[in-house]
PDB file of N, CA and C in Angstrom:
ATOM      1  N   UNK A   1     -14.405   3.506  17.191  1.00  0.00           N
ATOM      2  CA  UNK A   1     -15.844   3.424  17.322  1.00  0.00           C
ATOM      3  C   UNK A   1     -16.384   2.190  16.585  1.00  0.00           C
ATOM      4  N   UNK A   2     -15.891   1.559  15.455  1.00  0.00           N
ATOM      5  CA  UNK A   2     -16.179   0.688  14.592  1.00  0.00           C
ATOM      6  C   UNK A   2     -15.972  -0.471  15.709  1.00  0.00           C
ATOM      7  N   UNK A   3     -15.193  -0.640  16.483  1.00  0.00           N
ATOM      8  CA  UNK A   3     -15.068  -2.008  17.473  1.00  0.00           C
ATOM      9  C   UNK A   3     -16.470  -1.746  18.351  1.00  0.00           C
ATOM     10  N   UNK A   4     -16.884  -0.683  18.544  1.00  0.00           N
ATOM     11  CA  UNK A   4     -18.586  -1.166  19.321  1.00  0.00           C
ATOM     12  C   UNK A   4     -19.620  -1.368  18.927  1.00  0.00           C
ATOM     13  N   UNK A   5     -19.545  -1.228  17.678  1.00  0.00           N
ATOM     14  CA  UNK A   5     -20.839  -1.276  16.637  1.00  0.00           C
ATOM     15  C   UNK A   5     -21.144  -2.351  15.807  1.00  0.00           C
ATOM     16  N   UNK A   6     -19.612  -2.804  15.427  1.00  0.00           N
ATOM     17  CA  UNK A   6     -19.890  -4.305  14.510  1.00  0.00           C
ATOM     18  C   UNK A   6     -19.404  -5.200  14.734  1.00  0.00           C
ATOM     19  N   UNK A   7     -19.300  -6.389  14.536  1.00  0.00           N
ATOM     20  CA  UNK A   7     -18.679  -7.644  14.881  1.00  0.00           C
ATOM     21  C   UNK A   7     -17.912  -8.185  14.139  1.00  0.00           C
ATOM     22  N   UNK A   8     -17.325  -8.918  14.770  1.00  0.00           N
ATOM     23  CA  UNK A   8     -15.784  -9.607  13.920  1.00  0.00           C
ATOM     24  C   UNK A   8     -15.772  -9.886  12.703  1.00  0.00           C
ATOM     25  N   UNK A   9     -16.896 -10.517  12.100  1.00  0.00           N
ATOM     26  CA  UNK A   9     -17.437 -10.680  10.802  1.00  0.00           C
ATOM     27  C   UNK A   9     -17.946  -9.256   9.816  1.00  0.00           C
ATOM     28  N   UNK A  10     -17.776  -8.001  10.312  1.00  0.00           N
ATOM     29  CA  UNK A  10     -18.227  -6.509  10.156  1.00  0.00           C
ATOM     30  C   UNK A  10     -19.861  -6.192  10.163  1.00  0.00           C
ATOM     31  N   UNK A  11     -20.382  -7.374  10.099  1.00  0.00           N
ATOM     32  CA  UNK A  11     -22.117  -7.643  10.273  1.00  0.00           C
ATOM     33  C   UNK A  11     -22.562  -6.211  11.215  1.00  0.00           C
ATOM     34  N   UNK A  12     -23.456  -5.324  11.325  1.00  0.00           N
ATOM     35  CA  UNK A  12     -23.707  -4.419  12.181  1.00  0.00           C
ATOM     36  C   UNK A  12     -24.157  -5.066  13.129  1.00  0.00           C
ATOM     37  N   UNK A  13     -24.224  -4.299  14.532  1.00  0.00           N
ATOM     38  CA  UNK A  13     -25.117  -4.806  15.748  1.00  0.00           C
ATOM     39  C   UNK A  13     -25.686  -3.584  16.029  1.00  0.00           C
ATOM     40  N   UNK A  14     -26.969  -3.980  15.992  1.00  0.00           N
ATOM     41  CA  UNK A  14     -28.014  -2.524  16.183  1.00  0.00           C
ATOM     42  C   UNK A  14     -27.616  -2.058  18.324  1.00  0.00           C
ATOM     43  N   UNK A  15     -28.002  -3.707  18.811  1.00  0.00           N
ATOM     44  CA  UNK A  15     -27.891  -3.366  20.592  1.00  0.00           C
ATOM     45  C   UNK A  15     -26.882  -3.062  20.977  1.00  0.00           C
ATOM     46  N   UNK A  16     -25.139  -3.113  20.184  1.00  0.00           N
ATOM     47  CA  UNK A  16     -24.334  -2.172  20.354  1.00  0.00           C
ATOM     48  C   UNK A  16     -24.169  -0.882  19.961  1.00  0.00           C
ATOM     49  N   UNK A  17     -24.799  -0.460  19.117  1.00  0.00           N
ATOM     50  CA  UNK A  17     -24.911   0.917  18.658  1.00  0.00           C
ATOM     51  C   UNK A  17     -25.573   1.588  19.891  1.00  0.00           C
ATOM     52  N   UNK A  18     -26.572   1.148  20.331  1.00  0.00           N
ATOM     53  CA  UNK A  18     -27.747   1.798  21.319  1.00  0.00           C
ATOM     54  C   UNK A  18     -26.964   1.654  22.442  1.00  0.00           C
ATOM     55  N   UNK A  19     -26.610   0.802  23.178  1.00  0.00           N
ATOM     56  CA  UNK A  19     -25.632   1.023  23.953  1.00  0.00           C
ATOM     57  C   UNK A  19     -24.477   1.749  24.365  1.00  0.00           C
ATOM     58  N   UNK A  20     -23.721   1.721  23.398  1.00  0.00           N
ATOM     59  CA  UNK A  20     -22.980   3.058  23.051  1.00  0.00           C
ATOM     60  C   UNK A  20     -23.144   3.833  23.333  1.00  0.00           C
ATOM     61  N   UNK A  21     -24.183   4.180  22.308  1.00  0.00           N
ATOM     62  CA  UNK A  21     -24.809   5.826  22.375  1.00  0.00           C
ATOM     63  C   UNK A  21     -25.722   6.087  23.557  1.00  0.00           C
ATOM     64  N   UNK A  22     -26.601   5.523  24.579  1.00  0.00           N
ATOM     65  CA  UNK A  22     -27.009   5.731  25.713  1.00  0.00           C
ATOM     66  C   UNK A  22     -25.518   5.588  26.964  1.00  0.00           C
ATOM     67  N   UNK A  23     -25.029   4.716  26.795  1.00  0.00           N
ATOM     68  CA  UNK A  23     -23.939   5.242  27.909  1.00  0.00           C
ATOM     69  C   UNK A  23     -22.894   5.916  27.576  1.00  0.00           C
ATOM     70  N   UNK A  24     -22.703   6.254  26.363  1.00  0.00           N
ATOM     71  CA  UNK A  24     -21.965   8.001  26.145  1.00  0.00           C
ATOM     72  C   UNK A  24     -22.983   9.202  26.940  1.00  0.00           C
ATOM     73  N   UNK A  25     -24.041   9.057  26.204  1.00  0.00           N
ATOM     74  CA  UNK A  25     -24.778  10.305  26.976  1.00  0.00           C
ATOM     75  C   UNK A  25     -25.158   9.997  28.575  1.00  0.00           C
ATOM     76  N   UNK A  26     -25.099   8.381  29.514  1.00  0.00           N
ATOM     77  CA  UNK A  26     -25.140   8.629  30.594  1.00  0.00           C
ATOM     78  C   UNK A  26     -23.489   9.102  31.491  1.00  0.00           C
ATOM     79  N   UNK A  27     -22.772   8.980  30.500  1.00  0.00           N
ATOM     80  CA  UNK A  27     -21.411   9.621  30.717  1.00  0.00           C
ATOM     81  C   UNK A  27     -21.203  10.437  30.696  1.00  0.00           C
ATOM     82  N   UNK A  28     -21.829  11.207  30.169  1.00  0.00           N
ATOM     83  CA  UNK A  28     -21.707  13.160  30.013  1.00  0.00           C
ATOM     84  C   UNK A  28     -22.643  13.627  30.815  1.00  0.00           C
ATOM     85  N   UNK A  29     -23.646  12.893  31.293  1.00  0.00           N
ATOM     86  CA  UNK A  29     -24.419  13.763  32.472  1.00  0.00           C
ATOM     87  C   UNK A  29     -24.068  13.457  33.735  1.00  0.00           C
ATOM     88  N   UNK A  30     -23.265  11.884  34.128  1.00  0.00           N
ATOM     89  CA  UNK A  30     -22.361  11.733  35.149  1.00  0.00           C
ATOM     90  C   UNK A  30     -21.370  12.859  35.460  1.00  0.00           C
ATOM     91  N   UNK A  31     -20.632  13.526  33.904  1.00  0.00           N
ATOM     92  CA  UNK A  31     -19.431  14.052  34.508  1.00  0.00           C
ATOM     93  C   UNK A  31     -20.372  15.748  34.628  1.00  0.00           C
ATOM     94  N   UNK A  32     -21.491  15.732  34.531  1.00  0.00           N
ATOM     95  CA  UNK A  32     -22.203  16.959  34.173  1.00  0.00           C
ATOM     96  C   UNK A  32     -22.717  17.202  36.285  1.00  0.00           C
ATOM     97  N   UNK A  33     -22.995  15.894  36.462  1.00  0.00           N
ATOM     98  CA  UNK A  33     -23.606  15.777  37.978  1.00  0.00           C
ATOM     99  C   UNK A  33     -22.495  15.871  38.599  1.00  0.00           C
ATOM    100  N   UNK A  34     -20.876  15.191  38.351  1.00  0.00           N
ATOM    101  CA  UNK A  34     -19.822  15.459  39.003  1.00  0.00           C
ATOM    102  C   UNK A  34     -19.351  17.649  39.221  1.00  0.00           C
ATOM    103  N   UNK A  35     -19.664  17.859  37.687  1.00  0.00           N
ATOM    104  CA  UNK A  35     -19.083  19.372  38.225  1.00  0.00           C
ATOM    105  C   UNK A  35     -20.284  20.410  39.043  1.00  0.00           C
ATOM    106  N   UNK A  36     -21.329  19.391  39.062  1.00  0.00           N
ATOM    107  CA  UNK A  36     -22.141  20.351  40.085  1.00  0.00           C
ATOM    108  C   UNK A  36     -23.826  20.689  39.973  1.00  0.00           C
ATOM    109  N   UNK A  37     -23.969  20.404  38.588  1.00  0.00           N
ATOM    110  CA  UNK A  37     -25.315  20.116  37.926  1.00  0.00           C
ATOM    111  C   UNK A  37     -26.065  19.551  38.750  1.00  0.00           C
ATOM    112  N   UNK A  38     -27.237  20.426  39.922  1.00  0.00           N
ATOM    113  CA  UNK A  38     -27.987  19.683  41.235  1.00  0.00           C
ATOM    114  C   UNK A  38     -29.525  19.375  39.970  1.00  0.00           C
ATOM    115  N   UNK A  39     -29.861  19.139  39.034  1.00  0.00           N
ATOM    116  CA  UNK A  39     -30.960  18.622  38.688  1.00  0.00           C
ATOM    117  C   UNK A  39     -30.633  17.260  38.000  1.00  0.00           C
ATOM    118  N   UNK A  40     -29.863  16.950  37.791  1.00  0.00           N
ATOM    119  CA  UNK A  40     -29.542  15.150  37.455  1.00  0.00           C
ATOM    120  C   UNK A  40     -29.420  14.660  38.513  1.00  0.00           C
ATOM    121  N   UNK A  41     -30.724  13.570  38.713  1.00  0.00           N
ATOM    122  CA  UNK A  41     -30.032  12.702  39.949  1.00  0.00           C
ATOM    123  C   UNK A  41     -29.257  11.410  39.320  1.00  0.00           C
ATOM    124  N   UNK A  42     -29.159  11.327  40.842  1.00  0.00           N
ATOM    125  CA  UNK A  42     -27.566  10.363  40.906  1.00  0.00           C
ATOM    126  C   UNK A  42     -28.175   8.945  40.200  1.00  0.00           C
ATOM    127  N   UNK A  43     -29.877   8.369  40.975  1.00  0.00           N
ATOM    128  CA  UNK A  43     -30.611   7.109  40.881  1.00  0.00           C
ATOM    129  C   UNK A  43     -30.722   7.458  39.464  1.00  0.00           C
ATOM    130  N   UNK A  44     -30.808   8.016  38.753  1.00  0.00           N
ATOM    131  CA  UNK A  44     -31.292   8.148  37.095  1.00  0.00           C
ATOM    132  C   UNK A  44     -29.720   7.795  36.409  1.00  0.00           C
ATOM    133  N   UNK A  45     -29.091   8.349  36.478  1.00  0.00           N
ATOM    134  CA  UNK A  45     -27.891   8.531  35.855  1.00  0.00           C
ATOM    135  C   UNK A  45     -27.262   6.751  36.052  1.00  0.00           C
ATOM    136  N   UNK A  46     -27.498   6.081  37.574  1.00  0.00           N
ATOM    137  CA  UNK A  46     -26.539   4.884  37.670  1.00  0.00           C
ATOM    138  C   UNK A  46     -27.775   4.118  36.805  1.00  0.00           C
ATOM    139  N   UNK A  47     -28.911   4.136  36.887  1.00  0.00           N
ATOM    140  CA  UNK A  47     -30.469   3.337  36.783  1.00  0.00           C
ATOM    141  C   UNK A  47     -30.386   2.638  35.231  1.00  0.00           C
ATOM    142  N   UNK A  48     -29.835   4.311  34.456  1.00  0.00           N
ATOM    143  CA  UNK A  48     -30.244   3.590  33.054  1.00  0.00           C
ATOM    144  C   UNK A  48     -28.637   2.817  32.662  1.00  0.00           C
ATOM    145  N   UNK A  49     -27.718   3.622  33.291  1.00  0.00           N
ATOM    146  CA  UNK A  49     -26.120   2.931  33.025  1.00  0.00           C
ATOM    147  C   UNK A  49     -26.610   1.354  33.553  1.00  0.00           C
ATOM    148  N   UNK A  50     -26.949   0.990  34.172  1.00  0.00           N
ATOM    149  CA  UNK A  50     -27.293  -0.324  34.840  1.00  0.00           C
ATOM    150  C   UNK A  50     -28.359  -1.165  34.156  1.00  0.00           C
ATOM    151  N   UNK A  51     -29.343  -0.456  33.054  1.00  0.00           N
ATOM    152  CA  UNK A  51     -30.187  -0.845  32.200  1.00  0.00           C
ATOM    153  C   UNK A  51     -29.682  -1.340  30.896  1.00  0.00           C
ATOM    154  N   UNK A  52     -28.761  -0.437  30.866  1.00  0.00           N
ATOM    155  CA  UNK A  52     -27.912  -0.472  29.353  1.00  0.00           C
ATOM    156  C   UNK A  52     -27.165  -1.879  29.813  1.00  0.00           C
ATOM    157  N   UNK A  53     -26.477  -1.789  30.388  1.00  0.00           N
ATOM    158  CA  UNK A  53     -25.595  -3.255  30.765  1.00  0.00           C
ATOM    159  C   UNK A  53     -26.314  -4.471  30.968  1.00  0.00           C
ATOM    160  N   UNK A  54     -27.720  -4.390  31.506  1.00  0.00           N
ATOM    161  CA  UNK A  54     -28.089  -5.520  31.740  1.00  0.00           C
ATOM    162  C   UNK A  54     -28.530  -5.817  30.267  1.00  0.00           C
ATOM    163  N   UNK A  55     -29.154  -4.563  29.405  1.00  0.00           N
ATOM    164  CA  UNK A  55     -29.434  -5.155  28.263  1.00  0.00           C
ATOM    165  C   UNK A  55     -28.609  -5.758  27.125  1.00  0.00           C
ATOM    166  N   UNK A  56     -27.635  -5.352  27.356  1.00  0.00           N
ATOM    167  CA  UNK A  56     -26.264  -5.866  26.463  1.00  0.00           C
ATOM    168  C   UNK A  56     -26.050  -7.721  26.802  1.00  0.00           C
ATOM    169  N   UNK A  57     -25.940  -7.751  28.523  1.00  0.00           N
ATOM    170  CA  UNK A  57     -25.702  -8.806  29.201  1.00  0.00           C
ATOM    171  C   UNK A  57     -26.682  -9.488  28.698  1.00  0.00           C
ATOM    172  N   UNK A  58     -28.145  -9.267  28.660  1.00  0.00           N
ATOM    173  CA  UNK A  58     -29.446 -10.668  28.225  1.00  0.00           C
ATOM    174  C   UNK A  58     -29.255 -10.795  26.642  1.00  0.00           C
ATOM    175  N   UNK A  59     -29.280  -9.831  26.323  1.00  0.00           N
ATOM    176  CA  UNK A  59     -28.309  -9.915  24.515  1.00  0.00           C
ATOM    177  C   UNK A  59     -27.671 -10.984  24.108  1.00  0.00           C
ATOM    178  N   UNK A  60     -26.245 -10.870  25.061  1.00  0.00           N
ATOM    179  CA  UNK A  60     -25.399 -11.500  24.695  1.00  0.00           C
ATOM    180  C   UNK A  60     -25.421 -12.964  25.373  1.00  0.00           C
ATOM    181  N   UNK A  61     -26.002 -13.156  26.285  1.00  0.00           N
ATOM    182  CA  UNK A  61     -26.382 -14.543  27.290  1.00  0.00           C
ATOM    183  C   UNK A  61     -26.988 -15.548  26.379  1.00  0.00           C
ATOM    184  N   UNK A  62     -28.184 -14.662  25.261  1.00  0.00           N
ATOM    185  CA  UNK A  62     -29.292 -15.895  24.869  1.00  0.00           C
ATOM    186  C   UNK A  62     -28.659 -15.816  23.559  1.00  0.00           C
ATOM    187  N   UNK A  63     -27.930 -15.152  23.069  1.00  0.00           N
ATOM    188  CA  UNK A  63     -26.616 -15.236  21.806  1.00  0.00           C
ATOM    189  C   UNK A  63     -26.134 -16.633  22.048  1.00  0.00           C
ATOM    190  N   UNK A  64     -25.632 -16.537  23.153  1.00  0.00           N
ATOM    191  CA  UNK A  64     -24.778 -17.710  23.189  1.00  0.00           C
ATOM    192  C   UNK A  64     -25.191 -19.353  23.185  1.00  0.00           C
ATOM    193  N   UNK A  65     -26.442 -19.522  23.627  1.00  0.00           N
ATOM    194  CA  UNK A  65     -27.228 -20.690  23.598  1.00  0.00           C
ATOM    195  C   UNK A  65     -27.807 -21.371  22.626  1.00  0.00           C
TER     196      UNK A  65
END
């Protein structure tokens, strides 16, 4: 868990922590919608997994510049 949270230097990263922890929990309601759970939709579950990534991605894009 320590490899998603801090960086090579051990410095914390707050937008990996949050990340993490939102696509753990969109991972458990994926496998929650897989065994049959009809009140999670599908557009919510991929929406914020796809939010989380893009926010990691603009994170790490203007990091680099």
């Amino acid at each position: 868990m320590k490899r998603f949270i801090f960086d090579s230097n051990g410095k914390f990263q707050p937008i990996f922590f949050w990340g993490t922890v939102f696509l753990t929990l969109d991972m458990v309601a994926f496998i929650m919608r897989l065994c049959g759970v009809t009140y999670i939709d599908n557009a919510l579950v991929l929406g914020s997994m796809g939010g989380v990534i893009a926010l990691v991605g603009l994170y790490n894009f203007s990091r680099k510049k």
